[in-house]
Protein backbone atom coordinates (compact mmCIF):
# COMPACT_ATOMS: atom_id res chain seq x y z
CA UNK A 1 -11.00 -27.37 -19.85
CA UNK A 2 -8.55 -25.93 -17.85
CA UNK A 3 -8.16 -26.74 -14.25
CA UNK A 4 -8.57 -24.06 -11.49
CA UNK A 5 -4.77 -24.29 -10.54
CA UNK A 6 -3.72 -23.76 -14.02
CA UNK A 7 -5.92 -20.05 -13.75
CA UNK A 8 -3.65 -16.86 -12.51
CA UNK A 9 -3.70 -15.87 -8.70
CA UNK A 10 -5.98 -12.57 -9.05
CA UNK A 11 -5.37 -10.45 -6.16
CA UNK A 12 -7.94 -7.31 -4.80
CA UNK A 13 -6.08 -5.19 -2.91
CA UNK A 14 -2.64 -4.56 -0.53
CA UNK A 15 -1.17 -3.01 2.26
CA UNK A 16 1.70 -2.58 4.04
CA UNK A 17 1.35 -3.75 7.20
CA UNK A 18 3.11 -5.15 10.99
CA UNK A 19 0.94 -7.72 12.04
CA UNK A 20 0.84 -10.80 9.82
CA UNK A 21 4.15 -11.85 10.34
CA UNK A 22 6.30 -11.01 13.49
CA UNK A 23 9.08 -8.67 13.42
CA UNK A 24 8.72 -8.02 9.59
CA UNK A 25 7.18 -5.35 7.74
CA UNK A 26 5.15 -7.19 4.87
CA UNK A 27 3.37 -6.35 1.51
CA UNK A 28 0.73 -8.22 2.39
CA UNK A 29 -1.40 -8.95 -0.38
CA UNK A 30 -5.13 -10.66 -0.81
CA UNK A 31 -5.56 -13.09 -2.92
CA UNK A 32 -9.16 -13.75 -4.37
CA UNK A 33 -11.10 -17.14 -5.37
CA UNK A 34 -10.51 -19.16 -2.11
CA UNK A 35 -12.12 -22.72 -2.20
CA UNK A 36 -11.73 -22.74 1.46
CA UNK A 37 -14.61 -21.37 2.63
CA UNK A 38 -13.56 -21.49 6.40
CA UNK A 39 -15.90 -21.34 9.14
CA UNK A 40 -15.48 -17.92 10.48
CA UNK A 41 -13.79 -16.07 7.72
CA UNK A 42 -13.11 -12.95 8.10
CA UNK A 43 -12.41 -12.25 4.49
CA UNK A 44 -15.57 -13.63 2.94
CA UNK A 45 -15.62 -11.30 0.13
CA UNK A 46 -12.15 -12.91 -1.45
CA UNK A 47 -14.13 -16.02 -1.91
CA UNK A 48 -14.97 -14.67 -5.25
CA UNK A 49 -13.01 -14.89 -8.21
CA UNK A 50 -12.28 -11.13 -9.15
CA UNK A 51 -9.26 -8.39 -9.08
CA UNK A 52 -6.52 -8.47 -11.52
CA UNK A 53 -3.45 -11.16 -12.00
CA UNK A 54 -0.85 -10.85 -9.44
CA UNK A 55 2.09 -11.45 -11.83
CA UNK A 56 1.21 -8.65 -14.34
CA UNK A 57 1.60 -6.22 -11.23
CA UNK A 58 4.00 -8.30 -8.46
CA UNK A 59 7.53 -6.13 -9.73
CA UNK A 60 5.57 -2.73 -10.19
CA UNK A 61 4.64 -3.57 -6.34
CA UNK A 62 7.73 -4.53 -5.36
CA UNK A 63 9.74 -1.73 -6.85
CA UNK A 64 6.91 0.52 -5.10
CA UNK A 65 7.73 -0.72 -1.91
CA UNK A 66 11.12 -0.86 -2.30
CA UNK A 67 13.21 0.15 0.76
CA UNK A 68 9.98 -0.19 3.11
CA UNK A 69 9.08 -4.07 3.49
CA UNK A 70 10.87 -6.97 4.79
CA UNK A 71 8.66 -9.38 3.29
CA UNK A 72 5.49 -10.23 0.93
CA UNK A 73 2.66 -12.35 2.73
CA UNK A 74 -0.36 -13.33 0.63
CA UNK A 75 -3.73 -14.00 2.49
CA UNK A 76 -6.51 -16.06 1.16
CA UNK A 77 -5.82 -19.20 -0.88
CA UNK A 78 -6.63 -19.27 -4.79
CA UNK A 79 -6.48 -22.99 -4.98
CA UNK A 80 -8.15 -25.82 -5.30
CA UNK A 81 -9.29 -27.29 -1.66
CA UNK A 82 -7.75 -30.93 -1.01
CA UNK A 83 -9.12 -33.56 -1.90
């Protein structure tokens, strides 16, 4: 049975944005299926495992973006909680 790390980071949805990371403009991008589950979430709805693999669509992204960002941050986690 595979093991929940072994599964591909889906992701739901990105932006470009200036807040997430000082003095940067990111690709920020959410990642779904967060074991988490933090008290106050504001992201509840990338608990669920859904959206399409990152990898398959990371370099189209990039190359989109190309020339605009300074950086990629992903939000949520897509792994397993600690033990």
């Amino acid at each position: 049975m595979p093991q929940m790390t072994d599964l591909p980071l889906k992701y739901v949805d990105h932006a470009v944005t200036m807040a997430e990371v000082p003095l940067e403009i990111s690709l920020t991008i959410s990642i779904s299926n967060c074991a988490f589950r933090c008290s106050g979430c504001h992201s509840k709805y990338l608990w669920e495992d859904m959206g399409r693999p990152l990898l398959s669509d990371l370099e189209t992204l990039l190359d989109k973006y190309n020339g605009l960002i300074t950086c990629v941050c992903l939000l949520g986690e897509g792994q397993n909680p600690p033990e």
